[in-house]
PDB file of N, CA and C in Angstrom:
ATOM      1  N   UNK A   1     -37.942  74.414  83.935  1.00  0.00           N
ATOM      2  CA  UNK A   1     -37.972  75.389  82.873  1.00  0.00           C
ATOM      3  C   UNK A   1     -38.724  74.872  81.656  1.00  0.00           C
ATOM      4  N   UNK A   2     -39.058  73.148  81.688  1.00  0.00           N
ATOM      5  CA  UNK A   2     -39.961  72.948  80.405  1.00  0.00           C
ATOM      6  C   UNK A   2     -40.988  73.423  80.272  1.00  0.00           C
ATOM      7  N   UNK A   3     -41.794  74.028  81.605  1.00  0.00           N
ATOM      8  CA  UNK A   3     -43.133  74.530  81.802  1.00  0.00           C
ATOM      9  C   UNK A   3     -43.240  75.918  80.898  1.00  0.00           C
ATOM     10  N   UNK A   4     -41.877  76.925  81.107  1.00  0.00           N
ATOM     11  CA  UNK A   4     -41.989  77.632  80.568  1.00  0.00           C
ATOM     12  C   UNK A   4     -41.810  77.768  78.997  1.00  0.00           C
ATOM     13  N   UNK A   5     -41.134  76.847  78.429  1.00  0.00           N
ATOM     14  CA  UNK A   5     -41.482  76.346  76.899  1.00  0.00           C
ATOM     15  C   UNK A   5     -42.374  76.207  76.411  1.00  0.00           C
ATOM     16  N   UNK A   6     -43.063  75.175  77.008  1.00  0.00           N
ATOM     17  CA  UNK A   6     -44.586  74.904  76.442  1.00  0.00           C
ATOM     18  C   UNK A   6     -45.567  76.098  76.464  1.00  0.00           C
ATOM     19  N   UNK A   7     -45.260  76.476  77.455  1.00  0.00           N
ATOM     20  CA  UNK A   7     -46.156  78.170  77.164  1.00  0.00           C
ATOM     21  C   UNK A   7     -45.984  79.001  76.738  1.00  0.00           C
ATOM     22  N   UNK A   8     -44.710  79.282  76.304  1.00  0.00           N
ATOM     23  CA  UNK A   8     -43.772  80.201  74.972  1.00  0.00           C
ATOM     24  C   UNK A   8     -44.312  79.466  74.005  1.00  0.00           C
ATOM     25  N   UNK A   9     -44.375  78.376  73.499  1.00  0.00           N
ATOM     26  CA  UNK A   9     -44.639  78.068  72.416  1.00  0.00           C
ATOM     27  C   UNK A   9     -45.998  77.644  72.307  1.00  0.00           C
ATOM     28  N   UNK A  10     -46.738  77.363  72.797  1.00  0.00           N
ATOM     29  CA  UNK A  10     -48.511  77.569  72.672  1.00  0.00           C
ATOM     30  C   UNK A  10     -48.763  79.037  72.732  1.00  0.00           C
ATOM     31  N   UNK A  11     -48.085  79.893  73.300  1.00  0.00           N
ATOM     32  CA  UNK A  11     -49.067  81.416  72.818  1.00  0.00           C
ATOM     33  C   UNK A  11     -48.472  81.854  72.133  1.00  0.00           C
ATOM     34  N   UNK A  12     -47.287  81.257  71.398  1.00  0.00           N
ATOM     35  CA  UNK A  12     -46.489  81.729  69.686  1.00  0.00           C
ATOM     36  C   UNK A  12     -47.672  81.010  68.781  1.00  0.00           C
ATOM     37  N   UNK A  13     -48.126  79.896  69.025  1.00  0.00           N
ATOM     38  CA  UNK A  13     -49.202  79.134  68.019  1.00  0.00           C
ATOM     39  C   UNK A  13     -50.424  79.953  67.532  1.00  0.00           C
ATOM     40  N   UNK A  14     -50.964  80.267  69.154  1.00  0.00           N
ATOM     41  CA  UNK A  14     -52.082  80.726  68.826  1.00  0.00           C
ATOM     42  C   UNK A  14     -52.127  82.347  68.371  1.00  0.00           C
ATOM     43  N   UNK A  15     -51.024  83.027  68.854  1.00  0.00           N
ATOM     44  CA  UNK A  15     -50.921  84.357  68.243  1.00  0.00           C
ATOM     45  C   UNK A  15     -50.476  83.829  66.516  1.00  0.00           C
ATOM     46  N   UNK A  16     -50.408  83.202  66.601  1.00  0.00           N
ATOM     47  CA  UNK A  16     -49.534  82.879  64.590  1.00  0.00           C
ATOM     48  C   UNK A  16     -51.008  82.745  64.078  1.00  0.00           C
ATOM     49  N   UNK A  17     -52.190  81.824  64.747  1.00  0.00           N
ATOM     50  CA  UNK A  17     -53.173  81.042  64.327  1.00  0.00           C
ATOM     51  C   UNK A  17     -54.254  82.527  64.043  1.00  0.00           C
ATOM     52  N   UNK A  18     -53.974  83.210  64.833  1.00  0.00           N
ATOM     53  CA  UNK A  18     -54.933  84.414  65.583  1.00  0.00           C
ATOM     54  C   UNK A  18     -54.542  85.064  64.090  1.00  0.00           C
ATOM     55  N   UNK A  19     -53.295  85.476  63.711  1.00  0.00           N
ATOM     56  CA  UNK A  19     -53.123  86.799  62.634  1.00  0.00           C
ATOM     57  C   UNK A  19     -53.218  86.074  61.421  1.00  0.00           C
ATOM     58  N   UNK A  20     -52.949  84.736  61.088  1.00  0.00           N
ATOM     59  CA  UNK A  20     -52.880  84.213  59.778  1.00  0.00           C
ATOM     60  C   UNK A  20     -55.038  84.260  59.672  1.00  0.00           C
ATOM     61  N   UNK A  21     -55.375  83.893  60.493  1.00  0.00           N
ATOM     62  CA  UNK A  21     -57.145  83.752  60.433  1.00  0.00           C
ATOM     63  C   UNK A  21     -57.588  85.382  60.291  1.00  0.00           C
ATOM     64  N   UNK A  22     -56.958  86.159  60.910  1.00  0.00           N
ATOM     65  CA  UNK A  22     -57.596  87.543  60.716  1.00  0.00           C
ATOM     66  C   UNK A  22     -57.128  87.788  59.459  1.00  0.00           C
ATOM     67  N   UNK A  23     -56.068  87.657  59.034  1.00  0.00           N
ATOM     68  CA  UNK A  23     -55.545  88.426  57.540  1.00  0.00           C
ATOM     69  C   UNK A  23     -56.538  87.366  56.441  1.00  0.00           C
ATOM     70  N   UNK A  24     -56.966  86.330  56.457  1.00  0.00           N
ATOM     71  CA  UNK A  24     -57.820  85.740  55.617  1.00  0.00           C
ATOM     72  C   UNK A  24     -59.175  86.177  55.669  1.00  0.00           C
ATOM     73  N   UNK A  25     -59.714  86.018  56.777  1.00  0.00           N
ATOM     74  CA  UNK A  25     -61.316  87.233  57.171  1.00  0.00           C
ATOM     75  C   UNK A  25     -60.893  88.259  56.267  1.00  0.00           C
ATOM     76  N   UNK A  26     -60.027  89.116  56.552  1.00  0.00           N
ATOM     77  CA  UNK A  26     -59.866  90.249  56.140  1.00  0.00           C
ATOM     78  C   UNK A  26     -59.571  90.256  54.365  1.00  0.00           C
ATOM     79  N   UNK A  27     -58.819  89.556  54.051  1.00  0.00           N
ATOM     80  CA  UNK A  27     -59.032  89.392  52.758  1.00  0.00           C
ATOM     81  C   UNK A  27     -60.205  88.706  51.774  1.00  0.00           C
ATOM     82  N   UNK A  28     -60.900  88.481  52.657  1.00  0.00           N
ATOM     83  CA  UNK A  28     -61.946  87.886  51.983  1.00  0.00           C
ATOM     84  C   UNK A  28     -63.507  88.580  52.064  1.00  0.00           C
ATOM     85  N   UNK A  29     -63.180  89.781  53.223  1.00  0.00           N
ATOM     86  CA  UNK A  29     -64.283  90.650  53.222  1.00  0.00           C
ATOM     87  C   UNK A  29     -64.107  91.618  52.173  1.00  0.00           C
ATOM     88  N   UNK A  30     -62.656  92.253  51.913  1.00  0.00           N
ATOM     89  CA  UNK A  30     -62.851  93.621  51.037  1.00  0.00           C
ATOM     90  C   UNK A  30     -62.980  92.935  49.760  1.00  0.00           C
ATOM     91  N   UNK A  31     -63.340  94.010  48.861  1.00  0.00           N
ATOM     92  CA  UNK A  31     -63.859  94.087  47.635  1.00  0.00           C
ATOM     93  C   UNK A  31     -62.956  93.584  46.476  1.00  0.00           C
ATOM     94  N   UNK A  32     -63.032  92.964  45.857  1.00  0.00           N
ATOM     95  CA  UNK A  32     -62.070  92.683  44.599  1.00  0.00           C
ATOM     96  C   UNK A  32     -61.478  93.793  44.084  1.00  0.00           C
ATOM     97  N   UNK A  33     -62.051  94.888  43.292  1.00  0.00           N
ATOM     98  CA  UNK A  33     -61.718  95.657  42.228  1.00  0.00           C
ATOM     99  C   UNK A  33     -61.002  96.764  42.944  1.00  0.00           C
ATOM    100  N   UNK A  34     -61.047  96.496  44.580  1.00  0.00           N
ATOM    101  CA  UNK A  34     -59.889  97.663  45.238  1.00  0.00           C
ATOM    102  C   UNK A  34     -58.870  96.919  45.508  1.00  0.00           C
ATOM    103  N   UNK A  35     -58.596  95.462  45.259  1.00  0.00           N
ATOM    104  CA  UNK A  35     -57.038  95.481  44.950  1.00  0.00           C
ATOM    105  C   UNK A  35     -56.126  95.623  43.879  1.00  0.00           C
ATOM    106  N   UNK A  36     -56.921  95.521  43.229  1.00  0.00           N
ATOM    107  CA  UNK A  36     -56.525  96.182  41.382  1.00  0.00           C
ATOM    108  C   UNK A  36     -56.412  97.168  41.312  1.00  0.00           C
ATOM    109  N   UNK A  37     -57.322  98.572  42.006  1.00  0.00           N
ATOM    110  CA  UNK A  37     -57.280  99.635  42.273  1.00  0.00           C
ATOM    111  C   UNK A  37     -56.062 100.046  43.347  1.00  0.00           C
ATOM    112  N   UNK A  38     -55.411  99.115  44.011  1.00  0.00           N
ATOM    113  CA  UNK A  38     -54.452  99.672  44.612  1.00  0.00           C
ATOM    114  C   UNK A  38     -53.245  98.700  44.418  1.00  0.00           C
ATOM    115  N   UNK A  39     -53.106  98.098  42.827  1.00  0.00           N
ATOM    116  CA  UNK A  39     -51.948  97.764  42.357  1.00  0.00           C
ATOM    117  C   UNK A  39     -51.751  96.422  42.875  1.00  0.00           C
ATOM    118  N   UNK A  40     -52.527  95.951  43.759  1.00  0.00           N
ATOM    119  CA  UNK A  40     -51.731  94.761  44.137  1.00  0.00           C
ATOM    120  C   UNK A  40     -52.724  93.578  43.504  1.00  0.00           C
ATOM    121  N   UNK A  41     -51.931  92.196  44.201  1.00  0.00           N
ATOM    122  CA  UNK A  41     -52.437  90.819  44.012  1.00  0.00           C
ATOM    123  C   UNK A  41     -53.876  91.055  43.928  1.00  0.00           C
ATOM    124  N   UNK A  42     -54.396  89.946  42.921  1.00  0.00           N
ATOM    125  CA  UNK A  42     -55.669  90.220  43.598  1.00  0.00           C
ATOM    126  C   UNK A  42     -56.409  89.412  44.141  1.00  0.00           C
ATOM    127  N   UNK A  43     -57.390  89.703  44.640  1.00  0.00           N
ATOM    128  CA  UNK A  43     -58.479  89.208  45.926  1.00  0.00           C
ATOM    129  C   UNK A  43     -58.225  87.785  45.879  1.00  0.00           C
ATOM    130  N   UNK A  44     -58.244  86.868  44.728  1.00  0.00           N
ATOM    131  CA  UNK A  44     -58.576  85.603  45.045  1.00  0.00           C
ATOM    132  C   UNK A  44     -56.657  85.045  45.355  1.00  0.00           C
ATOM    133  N   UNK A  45     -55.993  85.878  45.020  1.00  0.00           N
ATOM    134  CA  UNK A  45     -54.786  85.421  44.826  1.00  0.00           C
ATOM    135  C   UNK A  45     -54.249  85.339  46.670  1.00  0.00           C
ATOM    136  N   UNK A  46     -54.926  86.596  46.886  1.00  0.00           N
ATOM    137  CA  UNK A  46     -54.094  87.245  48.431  1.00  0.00           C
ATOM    138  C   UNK A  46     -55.301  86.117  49.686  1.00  0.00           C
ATOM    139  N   UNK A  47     -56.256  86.171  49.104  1.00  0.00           N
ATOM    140  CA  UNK A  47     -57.251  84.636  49.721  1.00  0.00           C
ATOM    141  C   UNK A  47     -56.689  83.743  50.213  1.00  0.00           C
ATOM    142  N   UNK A  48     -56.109  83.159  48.959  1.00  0.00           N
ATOM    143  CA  UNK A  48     -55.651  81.802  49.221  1.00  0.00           C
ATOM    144  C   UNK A  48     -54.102  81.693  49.605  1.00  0.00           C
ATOM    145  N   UNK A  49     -53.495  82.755  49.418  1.00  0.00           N
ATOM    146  CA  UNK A  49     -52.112  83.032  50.279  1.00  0.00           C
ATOM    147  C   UNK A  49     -52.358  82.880  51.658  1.00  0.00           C
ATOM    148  N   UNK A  50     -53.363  83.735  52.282  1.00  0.00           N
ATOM    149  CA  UNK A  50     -53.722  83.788  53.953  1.00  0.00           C
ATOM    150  C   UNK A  50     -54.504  82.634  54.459  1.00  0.00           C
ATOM    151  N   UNK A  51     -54.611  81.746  53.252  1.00  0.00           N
ATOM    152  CA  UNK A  51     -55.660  80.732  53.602  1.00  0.00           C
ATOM    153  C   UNK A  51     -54.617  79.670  53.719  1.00  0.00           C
ATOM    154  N   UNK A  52     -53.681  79.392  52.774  1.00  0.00           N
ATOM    155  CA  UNK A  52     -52.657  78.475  53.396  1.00  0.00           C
ATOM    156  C   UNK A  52     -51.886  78.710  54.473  1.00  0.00           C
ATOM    157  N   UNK A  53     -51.332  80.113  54.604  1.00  0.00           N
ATOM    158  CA  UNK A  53     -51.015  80.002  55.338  1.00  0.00           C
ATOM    159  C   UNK A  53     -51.305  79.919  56.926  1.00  0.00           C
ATOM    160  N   UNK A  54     -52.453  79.957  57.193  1.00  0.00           N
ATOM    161  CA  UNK A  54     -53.339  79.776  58.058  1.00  0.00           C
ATOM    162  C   UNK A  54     -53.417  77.859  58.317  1.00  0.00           C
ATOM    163  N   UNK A  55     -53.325  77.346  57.167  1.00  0.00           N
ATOM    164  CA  UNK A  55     -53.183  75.511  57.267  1.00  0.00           C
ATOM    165  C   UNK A  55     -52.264  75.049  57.461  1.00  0.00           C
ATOM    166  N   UNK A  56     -51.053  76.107  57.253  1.00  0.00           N
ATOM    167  CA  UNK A  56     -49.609  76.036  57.906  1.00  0.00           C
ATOM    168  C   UNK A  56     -49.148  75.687  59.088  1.00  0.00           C
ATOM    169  N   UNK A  57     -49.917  76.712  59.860  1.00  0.00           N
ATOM    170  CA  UNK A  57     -49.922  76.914  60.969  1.00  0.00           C
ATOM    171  C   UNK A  57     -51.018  76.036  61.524  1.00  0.00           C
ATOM    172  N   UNK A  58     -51.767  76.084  61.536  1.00  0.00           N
ATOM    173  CA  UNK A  58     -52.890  74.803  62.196  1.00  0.00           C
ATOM    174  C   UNK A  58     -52.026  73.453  62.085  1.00  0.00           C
ATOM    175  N   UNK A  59     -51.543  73.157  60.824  1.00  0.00           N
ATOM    176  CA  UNK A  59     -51.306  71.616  60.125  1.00  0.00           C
ATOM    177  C   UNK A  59     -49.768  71.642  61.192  1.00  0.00           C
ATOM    178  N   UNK A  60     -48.676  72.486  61.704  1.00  0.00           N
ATOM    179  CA  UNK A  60     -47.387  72.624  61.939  1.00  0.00           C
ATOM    180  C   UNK A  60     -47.534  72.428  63.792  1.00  0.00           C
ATOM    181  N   UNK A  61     -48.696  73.147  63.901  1.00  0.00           N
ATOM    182  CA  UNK A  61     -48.816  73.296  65.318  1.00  0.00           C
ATOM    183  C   UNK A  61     -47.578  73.809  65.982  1.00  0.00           C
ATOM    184  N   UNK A  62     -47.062  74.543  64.950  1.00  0.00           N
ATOM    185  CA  UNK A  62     -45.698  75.252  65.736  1.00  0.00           C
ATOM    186  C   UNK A  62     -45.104  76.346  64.939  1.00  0.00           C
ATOM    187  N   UNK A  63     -45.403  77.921  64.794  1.00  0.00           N
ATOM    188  CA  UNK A  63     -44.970  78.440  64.006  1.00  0.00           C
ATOM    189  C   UNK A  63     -43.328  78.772  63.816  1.00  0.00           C
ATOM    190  N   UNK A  64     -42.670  78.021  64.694  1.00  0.00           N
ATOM    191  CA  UNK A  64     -40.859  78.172  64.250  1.00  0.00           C
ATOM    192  C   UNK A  64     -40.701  77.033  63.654  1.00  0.00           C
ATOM    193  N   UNK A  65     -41.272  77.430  62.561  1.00  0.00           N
ATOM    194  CA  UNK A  65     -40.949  75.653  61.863  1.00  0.00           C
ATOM    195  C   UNK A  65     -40.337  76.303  60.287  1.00  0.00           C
ATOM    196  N   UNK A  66     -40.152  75.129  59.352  1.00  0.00           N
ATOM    197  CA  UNK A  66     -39.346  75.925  58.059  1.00  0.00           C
ATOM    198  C   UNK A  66     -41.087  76.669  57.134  1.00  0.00           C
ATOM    199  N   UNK A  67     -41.610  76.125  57.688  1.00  0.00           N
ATOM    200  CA  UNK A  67     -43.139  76.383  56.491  1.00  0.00           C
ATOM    201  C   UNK A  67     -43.804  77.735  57.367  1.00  0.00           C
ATOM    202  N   UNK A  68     -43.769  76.934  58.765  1.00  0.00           N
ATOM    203  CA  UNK A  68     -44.374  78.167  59.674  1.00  0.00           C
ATOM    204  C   UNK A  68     -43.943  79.840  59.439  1.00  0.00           C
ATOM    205  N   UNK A  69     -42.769  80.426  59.460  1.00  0.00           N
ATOM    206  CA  UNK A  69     -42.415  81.546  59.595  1.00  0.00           C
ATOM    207  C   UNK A  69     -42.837  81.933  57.964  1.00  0.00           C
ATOM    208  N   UNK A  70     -42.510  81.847  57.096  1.00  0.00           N
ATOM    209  CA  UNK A  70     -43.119  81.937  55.756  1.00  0.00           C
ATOM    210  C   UNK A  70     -44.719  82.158  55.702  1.00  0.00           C
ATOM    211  N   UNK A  71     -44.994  81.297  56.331  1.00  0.00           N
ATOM    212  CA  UNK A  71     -46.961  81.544  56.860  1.00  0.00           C
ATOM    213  C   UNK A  71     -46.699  82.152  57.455  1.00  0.00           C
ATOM    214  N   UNK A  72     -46.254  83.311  58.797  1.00  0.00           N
ATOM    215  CA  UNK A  72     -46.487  84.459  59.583  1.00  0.00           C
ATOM    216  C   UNK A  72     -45.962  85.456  59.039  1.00  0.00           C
ATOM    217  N   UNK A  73     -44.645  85.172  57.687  1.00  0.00           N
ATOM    218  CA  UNK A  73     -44.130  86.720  56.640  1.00  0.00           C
ATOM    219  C   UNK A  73     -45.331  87.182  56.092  1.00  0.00           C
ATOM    220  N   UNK A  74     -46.130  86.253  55.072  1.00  0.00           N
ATOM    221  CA  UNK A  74     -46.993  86.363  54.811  1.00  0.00           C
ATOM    222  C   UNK A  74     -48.266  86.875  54.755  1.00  0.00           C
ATOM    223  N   UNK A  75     -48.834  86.557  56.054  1.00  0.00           N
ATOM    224  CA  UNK A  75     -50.067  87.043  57.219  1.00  0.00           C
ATOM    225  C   UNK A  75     -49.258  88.667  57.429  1.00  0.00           C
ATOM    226  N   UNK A  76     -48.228  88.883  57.799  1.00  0.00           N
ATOM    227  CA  UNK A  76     -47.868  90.143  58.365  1.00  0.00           C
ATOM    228  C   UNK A  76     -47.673  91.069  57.044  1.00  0.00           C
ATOM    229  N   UNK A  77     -47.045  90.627  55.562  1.00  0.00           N
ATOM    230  CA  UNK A  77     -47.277  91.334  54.658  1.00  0.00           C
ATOM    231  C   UNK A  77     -48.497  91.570  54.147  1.00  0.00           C
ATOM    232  N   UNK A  78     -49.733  91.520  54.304  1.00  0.00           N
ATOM    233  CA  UNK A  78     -51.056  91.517  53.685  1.00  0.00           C
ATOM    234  C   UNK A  78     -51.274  92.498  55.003  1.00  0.00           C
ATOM    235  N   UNK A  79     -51.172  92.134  56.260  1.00  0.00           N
ATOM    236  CA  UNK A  79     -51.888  92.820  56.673  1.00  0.00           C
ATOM    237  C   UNK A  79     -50.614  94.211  57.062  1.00  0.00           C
ATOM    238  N   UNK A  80     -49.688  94.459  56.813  1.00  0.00           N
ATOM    239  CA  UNK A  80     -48.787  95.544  56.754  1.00  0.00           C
ATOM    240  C   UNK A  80     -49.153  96.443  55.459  1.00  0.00           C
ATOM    241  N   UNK A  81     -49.211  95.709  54.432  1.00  0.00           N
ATOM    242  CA  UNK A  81     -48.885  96.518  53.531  1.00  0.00           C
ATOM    243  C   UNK A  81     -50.232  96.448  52.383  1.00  0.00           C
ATOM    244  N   UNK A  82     -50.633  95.629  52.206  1.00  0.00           N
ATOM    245  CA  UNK A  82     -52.227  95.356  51.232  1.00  0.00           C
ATOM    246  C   UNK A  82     -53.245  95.856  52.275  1.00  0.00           C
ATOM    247  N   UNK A  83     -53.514  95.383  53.163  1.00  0.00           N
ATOM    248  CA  UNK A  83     -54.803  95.930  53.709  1.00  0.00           C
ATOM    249  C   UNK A  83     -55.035  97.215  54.057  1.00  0.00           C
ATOM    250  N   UNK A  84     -53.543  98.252  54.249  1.00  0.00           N
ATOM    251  CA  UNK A  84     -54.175  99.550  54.451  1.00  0.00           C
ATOM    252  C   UNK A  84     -54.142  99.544  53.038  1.00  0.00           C
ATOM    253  N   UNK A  85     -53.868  99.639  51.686  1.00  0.00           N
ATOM    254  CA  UNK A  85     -53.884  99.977  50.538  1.00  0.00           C
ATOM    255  C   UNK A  85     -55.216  99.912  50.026  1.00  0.00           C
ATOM    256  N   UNK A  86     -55.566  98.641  50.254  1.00  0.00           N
ATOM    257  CA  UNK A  86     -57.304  98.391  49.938  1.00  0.00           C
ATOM    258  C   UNK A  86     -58.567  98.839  50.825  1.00  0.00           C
ATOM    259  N   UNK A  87     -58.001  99.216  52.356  1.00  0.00           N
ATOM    260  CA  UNK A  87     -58.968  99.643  53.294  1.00  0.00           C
ATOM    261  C   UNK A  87     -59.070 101.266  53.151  1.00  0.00           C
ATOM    262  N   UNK A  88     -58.072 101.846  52.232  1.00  0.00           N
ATOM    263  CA  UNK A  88     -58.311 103.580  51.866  1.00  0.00           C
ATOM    264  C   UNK A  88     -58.806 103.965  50.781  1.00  0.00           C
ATOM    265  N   UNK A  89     -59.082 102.462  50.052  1.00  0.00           N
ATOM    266  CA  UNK A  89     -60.141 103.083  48.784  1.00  0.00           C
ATOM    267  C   UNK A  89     -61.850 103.030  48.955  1.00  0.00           C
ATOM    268  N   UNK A  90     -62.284 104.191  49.106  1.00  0.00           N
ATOM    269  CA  UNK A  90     -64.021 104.109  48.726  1.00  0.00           C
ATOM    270  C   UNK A  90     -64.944 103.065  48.044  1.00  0.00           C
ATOM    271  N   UNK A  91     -65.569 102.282  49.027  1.00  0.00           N
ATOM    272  CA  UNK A  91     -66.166 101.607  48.059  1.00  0.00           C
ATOM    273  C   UNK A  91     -67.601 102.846  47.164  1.00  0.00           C
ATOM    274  N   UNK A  92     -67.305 102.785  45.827  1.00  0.00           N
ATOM    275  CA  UNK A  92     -68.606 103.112  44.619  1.00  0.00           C
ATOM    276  C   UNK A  92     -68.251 104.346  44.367  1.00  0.00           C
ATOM    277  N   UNK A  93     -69.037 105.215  44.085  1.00  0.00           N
ATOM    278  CA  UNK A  93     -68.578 106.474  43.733  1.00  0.00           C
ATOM    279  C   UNK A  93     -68.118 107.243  44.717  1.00  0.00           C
ATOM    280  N   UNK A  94     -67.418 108.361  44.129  1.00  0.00           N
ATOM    281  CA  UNK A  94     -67.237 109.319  45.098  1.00  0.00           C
ATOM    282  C   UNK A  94     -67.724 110.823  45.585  1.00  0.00           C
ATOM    283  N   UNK A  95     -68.921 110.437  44.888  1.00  0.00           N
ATOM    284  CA  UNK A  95     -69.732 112.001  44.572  1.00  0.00           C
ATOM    285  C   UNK A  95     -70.001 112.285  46.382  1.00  0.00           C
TER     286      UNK A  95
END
């Protein structure tokens, strides 16, 4: 049954590694002035949130750890709740 551990917990890693790296891409492509525009943190703040926690997880090599799950709340709040907020505003005018 250790076989099946190690593979529970390597595709918990890399799914942790997978969403903490997309929610940083992702925060680092949209626009600054639409997270201000949609109330929240802004750009450089929510950056470097998904960016640690992304070193969390690389540096832990195990996301059930005390630092790890905090790095995957994280990753899952940006991309739950900030990224549709900032991905429904227009970028430039709206004519």
């Amino acid at each position: 049954m250790a076989w099946f551990d190690v593979w529970l917990l390597t595709a918990l890693y890399w799914a942790a590694q997978a969403l903490t790296v997309w929610a940083f891409v992702d925060a680092l492509i949209r626009p600054a002035p639409a997270f201000v525009a949609a109330g929240k943190l802004t750009k450089p703040g929510w950056a470097a949130i998904t960016a640690l926690a992304a070193v969390v997880i690389y540096l832990s090599q195990n996301p059930m750890t005390f630092l790890g799950l905090p790095a995957i709340i994280a990753a899952v709040v940006y991309l739950v709740d900030v990224r549709p907020a900032v991905r429904g505003l227009r970028r430039g005018n709206s004519w």
